[in-house]
N, C-alpha and C. Protein backbone atom coordinates (compact mmCIF):
# COMPACT_ATOMS: atom_id res chain seq x y z
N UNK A 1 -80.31 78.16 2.20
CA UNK A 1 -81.42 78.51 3.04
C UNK A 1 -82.38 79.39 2.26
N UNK A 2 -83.84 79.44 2.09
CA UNK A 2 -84.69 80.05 2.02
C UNK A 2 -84.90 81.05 2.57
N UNK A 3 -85.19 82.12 1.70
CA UNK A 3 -85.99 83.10 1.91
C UNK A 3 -86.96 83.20 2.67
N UNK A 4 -87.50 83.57 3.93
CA UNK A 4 -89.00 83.15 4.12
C UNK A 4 -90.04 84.49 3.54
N UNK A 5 -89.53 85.46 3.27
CA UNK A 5 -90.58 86.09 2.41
C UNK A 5 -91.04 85.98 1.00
N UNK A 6 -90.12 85.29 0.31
CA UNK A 6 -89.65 85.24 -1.32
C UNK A 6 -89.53 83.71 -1.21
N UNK A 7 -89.72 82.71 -0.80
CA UNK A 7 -89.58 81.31 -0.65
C UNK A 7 -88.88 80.74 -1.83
N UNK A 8 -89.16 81.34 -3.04
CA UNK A 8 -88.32 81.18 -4.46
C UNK A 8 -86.93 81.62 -4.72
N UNK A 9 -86.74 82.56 -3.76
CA UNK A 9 -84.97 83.55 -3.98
C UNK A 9 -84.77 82.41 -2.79
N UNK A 10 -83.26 81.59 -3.10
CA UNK A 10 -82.40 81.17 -2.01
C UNK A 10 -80.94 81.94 -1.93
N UNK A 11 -80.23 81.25 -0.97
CA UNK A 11 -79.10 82.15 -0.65
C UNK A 11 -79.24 83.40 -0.16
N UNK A 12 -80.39 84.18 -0.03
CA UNK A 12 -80.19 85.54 0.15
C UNK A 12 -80.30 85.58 1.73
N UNK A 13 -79.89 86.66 2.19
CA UNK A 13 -79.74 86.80 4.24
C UNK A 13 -81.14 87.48 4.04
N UNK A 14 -81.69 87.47 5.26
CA UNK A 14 -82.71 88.33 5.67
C UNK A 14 -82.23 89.48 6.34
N UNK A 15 -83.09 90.60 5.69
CA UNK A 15 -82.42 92.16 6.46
C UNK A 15 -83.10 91.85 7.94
N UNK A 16 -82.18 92.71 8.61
CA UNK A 16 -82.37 92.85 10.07
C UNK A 16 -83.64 93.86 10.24
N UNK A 17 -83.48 95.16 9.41
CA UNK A 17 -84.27 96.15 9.42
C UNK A 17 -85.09 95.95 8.38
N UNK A 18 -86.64 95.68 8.59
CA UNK A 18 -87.82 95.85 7.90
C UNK A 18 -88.11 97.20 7.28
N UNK A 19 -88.43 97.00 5.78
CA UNK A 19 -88.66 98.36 5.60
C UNK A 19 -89.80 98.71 5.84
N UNK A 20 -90.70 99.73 5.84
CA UNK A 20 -91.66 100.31 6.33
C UNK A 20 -92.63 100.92 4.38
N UNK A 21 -93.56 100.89 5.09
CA UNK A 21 -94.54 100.88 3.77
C UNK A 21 -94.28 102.35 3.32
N UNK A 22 -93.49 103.57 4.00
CA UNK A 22 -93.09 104.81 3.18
C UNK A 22 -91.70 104.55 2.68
N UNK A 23 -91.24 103.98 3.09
CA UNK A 23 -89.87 103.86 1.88
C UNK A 23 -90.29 102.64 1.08
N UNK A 24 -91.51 102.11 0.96
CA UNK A 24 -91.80 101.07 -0.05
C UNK A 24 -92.56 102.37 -1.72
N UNK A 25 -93.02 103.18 -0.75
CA UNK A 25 -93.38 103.88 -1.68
C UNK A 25 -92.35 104.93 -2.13
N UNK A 26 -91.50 105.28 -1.47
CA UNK A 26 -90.32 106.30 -1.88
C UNK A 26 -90.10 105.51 -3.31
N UNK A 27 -89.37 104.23 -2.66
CA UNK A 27 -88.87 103.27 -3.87
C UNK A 27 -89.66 103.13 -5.02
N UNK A 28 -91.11 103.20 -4.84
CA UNK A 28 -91.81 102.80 -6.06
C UNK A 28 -91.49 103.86 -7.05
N UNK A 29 -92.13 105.40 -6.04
CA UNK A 29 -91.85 106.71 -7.07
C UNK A 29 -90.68 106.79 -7.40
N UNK A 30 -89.60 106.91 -6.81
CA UNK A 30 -88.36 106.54 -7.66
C UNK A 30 -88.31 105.98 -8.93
N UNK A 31 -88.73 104.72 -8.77
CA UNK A 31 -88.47 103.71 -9.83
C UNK A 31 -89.46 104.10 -11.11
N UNK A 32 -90.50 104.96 -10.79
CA UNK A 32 -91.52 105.33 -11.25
C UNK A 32 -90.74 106.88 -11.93
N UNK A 33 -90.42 107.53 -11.27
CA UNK A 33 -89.90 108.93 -11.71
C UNK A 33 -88.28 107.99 -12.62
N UNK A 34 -87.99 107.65 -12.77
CA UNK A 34 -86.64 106.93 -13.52
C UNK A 34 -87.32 106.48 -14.62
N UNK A 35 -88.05 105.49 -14.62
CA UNK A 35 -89.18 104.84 -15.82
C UNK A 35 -89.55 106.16 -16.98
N UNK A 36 -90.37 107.25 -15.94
CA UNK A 36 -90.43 108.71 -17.03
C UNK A 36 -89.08 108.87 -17.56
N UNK A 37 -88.10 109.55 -17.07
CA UNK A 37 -87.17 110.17 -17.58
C UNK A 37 -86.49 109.28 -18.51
N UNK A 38 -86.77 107.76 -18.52
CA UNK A 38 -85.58 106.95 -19.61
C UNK A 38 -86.49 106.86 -20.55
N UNK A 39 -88.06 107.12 -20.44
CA UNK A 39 -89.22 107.17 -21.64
C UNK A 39 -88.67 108.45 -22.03
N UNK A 40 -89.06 109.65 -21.56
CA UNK A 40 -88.45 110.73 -22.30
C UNK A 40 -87.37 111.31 -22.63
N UNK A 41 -85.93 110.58 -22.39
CA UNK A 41 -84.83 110.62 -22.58
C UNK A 41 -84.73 109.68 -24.44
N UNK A 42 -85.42 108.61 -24.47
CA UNK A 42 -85.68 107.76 -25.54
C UNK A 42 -86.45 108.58 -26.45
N UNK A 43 -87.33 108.89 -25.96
CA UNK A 43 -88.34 110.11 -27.22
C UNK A 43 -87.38 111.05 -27.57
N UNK A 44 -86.75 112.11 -26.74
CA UNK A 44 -85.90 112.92 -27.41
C UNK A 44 -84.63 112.31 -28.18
N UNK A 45 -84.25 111.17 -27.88
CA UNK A 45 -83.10 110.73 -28.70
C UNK A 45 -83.91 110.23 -30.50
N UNK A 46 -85.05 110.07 -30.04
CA UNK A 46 -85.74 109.54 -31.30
C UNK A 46 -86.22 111.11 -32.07
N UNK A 47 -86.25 112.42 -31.65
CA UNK A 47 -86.31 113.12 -32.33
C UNK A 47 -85.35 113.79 -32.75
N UNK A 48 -84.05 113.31 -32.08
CA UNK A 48 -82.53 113.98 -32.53
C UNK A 48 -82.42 113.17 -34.19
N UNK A 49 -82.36 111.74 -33.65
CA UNK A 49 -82.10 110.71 -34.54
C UNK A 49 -82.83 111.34 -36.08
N UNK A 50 -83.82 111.69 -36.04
CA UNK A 50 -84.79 112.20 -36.75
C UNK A 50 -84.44 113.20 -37.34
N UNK A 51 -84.37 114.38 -36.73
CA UNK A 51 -83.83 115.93 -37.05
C UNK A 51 -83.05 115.43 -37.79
N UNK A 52 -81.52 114.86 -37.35
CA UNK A 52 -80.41 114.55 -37.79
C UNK A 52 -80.48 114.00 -39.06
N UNK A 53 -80.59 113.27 -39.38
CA UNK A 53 -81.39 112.29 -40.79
C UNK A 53 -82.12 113.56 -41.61
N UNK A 54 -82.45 114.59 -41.10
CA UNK A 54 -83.46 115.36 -42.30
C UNK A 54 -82.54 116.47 -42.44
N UNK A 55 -81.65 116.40 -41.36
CA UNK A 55 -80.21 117.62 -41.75
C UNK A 55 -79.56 116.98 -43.10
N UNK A 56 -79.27 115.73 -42.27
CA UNK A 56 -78.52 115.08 -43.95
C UNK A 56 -78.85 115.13 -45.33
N UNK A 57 -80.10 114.69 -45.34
CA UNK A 57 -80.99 114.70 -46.37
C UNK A 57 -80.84 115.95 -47.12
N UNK A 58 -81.43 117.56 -46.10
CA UNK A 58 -81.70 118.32 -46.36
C UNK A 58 -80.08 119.45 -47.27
N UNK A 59 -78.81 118.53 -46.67
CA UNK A 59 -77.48 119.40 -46.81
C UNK A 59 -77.06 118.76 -47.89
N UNK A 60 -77.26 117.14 -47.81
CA UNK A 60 -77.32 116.83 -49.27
C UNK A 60 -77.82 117.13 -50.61
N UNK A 61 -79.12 117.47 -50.44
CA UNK A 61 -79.56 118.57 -51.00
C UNK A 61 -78.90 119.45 -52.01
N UNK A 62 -78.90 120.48 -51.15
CA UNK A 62 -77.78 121.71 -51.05
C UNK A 62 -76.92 121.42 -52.05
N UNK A 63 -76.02 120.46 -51.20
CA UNK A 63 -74.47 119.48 -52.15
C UNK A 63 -74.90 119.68 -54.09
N UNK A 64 -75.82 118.96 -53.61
CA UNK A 64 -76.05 118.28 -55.12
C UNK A 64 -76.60 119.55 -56.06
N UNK A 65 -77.29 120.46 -55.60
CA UNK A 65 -77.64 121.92 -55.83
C UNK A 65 -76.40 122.69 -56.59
N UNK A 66 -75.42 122.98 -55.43
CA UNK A 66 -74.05 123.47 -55.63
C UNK A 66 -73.52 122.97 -57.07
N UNK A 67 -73.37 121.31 -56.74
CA UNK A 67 -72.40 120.66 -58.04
C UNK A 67 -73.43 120.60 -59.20
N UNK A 68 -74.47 120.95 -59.48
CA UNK A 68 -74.95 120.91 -60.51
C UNK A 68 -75.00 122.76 -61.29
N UNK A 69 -74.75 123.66 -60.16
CA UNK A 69 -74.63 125.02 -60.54
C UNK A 69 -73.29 125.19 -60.94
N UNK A 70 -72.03 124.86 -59.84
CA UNK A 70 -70.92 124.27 -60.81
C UNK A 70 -70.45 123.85 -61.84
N UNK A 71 -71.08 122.78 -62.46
CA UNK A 71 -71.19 122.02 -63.67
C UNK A 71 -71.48 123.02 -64.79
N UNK A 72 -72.61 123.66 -64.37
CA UNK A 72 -73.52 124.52 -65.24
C UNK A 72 -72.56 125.69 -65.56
N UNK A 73 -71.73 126.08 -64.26
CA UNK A 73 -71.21 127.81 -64.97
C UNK A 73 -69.72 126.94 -65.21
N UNK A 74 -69.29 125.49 -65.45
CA UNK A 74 -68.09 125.22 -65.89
C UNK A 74 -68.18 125.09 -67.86
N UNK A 75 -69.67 124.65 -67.80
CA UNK A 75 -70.00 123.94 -68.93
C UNK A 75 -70.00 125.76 -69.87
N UNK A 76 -71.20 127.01 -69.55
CA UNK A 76 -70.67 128.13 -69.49
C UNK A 76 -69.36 128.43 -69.62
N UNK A 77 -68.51 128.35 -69.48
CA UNK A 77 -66.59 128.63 -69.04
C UNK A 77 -65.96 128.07 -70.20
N UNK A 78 -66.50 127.12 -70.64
CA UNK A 78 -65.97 125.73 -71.21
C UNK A 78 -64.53 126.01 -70.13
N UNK A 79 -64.83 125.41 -68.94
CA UNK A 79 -63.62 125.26 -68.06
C UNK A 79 -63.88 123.92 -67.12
N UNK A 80 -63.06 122.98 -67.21
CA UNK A 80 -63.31 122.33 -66.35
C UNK A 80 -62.51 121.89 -64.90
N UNK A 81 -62.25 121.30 -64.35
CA UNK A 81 -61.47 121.00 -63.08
C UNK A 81 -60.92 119.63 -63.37
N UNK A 82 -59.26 119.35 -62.92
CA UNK A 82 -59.15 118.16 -62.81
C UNK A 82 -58.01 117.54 -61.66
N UNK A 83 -57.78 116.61 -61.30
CA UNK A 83 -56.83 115.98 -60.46
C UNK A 83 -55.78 115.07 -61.22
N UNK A 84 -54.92 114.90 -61.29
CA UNK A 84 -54.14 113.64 -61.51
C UNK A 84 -53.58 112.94 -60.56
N UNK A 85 -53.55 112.08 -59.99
CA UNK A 85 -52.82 111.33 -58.84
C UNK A 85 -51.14 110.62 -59.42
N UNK A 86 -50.19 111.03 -59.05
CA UNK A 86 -49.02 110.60 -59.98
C UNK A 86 -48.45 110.13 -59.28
N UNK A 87 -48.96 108.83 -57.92
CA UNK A 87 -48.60 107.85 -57.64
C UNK A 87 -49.11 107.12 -58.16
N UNK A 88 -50.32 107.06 -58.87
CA UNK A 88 -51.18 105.96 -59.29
C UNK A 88 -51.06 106.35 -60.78
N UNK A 89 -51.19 107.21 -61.15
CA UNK A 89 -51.12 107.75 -62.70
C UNK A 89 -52.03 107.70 -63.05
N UNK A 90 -53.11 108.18 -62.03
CA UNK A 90 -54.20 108.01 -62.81
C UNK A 90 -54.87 109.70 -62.94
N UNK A 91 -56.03 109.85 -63.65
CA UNK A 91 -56.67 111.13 -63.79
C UNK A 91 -57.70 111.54 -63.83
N UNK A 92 -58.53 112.04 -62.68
CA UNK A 92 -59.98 112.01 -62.94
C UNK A 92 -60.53 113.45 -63.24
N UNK A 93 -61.36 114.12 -63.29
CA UNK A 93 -62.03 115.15 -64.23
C UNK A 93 -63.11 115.37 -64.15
N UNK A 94 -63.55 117.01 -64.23
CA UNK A 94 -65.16 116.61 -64.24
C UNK A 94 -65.79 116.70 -65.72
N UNK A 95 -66.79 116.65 -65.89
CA UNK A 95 -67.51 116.06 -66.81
C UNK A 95 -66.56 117.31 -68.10
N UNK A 96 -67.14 118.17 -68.00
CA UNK A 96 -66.65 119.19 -69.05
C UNK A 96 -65.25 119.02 -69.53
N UNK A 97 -64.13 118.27 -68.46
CA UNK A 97 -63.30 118.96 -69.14
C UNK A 97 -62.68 117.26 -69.90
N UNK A 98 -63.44 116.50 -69.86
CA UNK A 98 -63.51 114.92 -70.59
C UNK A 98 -64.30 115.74 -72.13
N UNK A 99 -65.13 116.60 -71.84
CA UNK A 99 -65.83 117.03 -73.06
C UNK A 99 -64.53 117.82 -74.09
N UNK A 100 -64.21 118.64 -73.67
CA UNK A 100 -63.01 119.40 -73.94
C UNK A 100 -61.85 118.66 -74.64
N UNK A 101 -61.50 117.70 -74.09
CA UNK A 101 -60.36 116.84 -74.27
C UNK A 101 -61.13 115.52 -75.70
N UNK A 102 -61.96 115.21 -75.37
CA UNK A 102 -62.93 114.71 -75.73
C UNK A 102 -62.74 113.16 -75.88
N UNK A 103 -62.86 112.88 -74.02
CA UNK A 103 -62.28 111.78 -73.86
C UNK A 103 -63.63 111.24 -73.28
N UNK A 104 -63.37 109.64 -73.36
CA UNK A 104 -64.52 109.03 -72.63
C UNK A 104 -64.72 109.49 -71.11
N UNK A 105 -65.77 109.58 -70.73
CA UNK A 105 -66.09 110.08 -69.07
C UNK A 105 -65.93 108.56 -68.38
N UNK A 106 -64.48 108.40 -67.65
CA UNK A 106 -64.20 107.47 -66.90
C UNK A 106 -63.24 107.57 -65.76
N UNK A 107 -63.81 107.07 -64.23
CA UNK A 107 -62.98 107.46 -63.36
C UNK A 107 -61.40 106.62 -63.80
N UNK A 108 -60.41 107.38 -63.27
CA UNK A 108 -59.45 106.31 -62.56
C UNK A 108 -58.47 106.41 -64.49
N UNK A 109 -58.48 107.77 -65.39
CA UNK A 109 -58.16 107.43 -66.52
C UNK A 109 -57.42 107.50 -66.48
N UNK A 110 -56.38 106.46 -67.08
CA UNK A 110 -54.32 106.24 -67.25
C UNK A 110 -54.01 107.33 -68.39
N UNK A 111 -53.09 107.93 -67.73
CA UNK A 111 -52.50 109.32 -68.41
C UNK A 111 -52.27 108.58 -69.80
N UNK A 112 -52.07 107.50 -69.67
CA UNK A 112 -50.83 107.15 -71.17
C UNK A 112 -52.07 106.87 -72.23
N UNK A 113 -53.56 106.54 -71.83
CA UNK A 113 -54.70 106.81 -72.56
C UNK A 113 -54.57 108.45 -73.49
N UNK A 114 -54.64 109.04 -72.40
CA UNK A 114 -54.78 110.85 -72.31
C UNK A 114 -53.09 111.38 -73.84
N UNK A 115 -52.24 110.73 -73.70
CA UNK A 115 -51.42 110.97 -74.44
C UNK A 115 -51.23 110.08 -75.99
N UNK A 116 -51.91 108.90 -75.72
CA UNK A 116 -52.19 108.32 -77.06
C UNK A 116 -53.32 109.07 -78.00
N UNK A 117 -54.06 109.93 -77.39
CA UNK A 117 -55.02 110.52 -78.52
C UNK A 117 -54.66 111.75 -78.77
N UNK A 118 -53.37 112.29 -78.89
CA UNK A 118 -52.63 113.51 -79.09
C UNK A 118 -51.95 112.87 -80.42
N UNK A 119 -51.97 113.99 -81.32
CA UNK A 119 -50.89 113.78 -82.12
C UNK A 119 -49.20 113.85 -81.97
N UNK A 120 -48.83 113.04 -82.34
CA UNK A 120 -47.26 112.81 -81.96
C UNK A 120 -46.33 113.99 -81.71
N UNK A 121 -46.54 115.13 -82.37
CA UNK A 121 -45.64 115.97 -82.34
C UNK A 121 -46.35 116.94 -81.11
N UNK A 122 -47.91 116.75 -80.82
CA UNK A 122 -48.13 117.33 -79.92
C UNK A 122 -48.03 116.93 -78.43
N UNK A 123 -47.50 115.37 -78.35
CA UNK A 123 -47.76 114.54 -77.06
C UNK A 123 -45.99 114.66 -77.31
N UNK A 124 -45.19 114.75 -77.70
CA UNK A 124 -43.86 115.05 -77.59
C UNK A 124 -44.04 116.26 -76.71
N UNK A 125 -44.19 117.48 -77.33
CA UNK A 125 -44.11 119.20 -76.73
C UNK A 125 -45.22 118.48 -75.19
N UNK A 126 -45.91 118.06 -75.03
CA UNK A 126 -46.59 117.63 -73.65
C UNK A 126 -46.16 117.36 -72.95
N UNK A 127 -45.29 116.47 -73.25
CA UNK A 127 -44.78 115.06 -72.05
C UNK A 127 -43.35 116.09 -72.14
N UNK A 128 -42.45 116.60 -72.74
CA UNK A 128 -41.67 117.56 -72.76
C UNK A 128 -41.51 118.39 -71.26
N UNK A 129 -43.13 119.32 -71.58
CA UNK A 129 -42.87 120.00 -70.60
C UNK A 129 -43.17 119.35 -69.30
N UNK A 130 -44.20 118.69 -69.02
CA UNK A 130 -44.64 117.97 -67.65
C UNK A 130 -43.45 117.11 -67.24
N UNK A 131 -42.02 116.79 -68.14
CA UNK A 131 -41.42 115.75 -67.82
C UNK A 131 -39.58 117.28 -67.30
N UNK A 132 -40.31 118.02 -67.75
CA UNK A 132 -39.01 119.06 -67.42
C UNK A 132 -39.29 120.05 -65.97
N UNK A 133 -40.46 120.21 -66.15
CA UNK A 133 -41.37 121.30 -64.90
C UNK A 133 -40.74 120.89 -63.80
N UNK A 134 -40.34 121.89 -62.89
CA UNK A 134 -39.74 121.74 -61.22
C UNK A 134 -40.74 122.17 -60.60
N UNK A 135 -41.63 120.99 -59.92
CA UNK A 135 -42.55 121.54 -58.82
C UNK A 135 -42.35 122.38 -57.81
N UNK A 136 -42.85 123.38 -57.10
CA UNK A 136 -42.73 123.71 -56.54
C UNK A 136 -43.77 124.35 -55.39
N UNK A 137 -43.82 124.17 -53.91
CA UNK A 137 -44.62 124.13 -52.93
C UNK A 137 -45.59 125.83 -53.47
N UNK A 138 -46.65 125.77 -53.75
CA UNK A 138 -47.46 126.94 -53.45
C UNK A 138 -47.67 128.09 -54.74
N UNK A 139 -46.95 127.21 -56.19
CA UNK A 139 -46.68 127.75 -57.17
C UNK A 139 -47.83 126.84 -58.11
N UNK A 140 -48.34 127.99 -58.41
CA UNK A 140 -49.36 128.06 -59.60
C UNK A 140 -49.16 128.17 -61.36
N UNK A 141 -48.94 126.49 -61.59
CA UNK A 141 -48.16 127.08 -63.15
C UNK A 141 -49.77 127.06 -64.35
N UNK A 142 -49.26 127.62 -64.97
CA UNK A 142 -49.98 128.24 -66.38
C UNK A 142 -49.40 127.73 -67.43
N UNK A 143 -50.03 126.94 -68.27
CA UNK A 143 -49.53 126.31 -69.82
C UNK A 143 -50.37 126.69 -70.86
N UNK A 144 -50.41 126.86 -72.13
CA UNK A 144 -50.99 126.65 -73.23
C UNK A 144 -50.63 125.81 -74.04
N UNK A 145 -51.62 125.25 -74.64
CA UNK A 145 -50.94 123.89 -75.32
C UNK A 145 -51.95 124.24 -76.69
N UNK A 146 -51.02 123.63 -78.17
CA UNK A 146 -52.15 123.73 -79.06
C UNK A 146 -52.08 122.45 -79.24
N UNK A 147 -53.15 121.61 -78.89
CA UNK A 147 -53.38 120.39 -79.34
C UNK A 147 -53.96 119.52 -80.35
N UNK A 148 -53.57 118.58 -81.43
CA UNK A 148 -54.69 118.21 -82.40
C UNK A 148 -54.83 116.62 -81.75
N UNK A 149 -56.16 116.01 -81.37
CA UNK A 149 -57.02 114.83 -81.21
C UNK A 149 -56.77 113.99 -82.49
N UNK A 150 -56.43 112.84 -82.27
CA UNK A 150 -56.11 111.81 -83.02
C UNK A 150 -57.18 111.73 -84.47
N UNK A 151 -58.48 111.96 -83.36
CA UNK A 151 -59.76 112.05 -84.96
C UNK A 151 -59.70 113.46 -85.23
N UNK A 152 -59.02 114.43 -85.20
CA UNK A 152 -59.30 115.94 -85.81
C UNK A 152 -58.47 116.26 -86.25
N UNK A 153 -59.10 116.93 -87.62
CA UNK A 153 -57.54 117.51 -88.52
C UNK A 153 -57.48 118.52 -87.99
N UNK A 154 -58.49 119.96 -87.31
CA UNK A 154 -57.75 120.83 -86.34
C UNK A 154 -57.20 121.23 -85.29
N UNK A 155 -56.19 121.80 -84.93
CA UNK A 155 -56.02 122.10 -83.61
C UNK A 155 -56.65 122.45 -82.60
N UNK A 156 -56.98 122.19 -81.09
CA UNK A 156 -57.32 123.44 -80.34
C UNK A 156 -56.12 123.57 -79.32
N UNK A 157 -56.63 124.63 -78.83
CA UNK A 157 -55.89 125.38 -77.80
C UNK A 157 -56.41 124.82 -76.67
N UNK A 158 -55.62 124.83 -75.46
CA UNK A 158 -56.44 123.95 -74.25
C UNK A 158 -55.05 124.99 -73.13
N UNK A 159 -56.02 125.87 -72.25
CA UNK A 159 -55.00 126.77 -71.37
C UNK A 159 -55.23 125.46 -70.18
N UNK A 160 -54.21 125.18 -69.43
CA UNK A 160 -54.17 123.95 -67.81
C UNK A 160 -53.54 125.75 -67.33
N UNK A 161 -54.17 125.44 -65.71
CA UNK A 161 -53.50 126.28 -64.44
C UNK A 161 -53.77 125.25 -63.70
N UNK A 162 -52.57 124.57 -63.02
CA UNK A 162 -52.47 123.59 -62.08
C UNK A 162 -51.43 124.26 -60.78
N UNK A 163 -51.52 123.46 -59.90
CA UNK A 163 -51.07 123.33 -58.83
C UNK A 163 -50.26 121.63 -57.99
N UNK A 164 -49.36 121.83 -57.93
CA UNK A 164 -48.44 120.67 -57.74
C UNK A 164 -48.99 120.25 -55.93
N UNK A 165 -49.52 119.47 -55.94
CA UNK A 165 -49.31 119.11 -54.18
C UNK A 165 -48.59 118.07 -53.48
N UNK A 166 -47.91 118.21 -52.28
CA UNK A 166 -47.27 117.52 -52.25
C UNK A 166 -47.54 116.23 -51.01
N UNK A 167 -46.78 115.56 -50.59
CA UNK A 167 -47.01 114.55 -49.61
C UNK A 167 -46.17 114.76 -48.52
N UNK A 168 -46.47 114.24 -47.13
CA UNK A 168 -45.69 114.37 -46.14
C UNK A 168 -44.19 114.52 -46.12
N UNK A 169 -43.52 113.93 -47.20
CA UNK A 169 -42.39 113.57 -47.52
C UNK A 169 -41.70 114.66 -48.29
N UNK A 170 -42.64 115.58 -48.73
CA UNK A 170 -41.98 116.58 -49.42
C UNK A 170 -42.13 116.03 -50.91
N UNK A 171 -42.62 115.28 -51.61
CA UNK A 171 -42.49 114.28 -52.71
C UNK A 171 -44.17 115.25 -53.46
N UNK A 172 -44.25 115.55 -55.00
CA UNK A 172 -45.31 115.52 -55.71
C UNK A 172 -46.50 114.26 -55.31
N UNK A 173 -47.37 114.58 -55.00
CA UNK A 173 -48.58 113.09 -55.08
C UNK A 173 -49.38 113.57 -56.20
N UNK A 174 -49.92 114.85 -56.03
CA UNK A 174 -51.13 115.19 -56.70
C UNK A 174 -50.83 116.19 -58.24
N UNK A 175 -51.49 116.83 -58.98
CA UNK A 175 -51.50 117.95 -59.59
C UNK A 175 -53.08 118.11 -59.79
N UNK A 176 -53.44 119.01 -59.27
CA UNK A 176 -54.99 119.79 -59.55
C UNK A 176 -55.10 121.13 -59.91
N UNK A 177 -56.20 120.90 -61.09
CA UNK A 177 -55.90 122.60 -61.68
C UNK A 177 -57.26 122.72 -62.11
N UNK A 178 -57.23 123.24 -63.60
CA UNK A 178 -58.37 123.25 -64.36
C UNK A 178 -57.69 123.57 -65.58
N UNK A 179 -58.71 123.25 -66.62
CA UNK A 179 -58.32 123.14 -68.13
C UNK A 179 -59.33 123.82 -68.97
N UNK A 180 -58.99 124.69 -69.43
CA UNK A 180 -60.37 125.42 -70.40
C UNK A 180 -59.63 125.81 -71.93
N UNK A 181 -61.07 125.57 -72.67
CA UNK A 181 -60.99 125.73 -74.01
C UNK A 181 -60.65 126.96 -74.56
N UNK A 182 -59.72 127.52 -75.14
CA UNK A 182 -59.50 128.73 -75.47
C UNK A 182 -59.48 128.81 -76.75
């Protein structure tokens, strides 16, 4: 059945109660006061969106500020920072202390790289101690090592202060320390 006011809408019932031309206008301003608030609900989300984006920008910033003042008083130090992951065996570093070691600057470097450019009697006393050391939760060890580089007929000295971390399991995952030229 047809509508007879809407002749185009079928199926619909006809209300019993006619509305009256002030709740035609209640409804309009309504719909009218809703229309504002989802316009200015949209503008302020478009100036959050905004802000937000220039926070990032602006903290990134910052970030990159920090790690380059870092860099700067490590390079100063001749000290650098490093991680080893000894599930993966791998070792990453920051720039200085690849300088130090005087290894190629590459993420993800296999320790057994790191011990082939030691001289033999010095990658013996190395792997020695790292292969004897008892980790332990919250203990800060201290080494000196005198090392000679495969291309150098002299030694240097290279002080590591690392830190053993461990995994849920109670198991070594990590060692992070730092390494400076002495």
């Amino acid at each position: 059945r047809r509508h007879t006011r809407y002749p185009l809408v079928t199926g619909v019932q006809t209300c019993a109660l006619p509305i009256s031309n002030n709740e035609l206008g209640e409804l309009h301003n309504s719909i009218a006061e809703l229309q504002t608030n989802l316009l200015a609900s949209r503008k302020r989300n478009n100036e959050l969106t905004n802000n937000l984006e220039q926070q990032v920008i602006n903290r990134t910033a910052e970030l990159k500020a920090t790690a380059e003042k870092l860099l700067e008083a490590q390079e100063s130090a001749r000290i650098g920072n490093f991680e080893y992951d000894i599930e993966l065996n791998q070792w990453n570093a920051s720039p200085i202390s690849y300088s130090i070691l005087q290894l190629p600057e590459e993420p993800n470097y296999p320790i057994e790289k790191f011990w082939e450019l030691l001289k033999e009697e010095d990658a013996v006393e190395a792997l020695a101690f790292f292969e004897t050391f008892k980790p332990d939760v919250n203990t800060l060890f201290e080494k000196d090592f005198k090392i000679t580089l495969s291309n150098q007929t002299e030694p240097i000295w290279i002080h590591f202060t690392y830190k053993v971390l461990f995994n849920e399991n109670n198991e070594p995952r990590f060692i992070k320390g730092t390494i400076q030229d002495i």
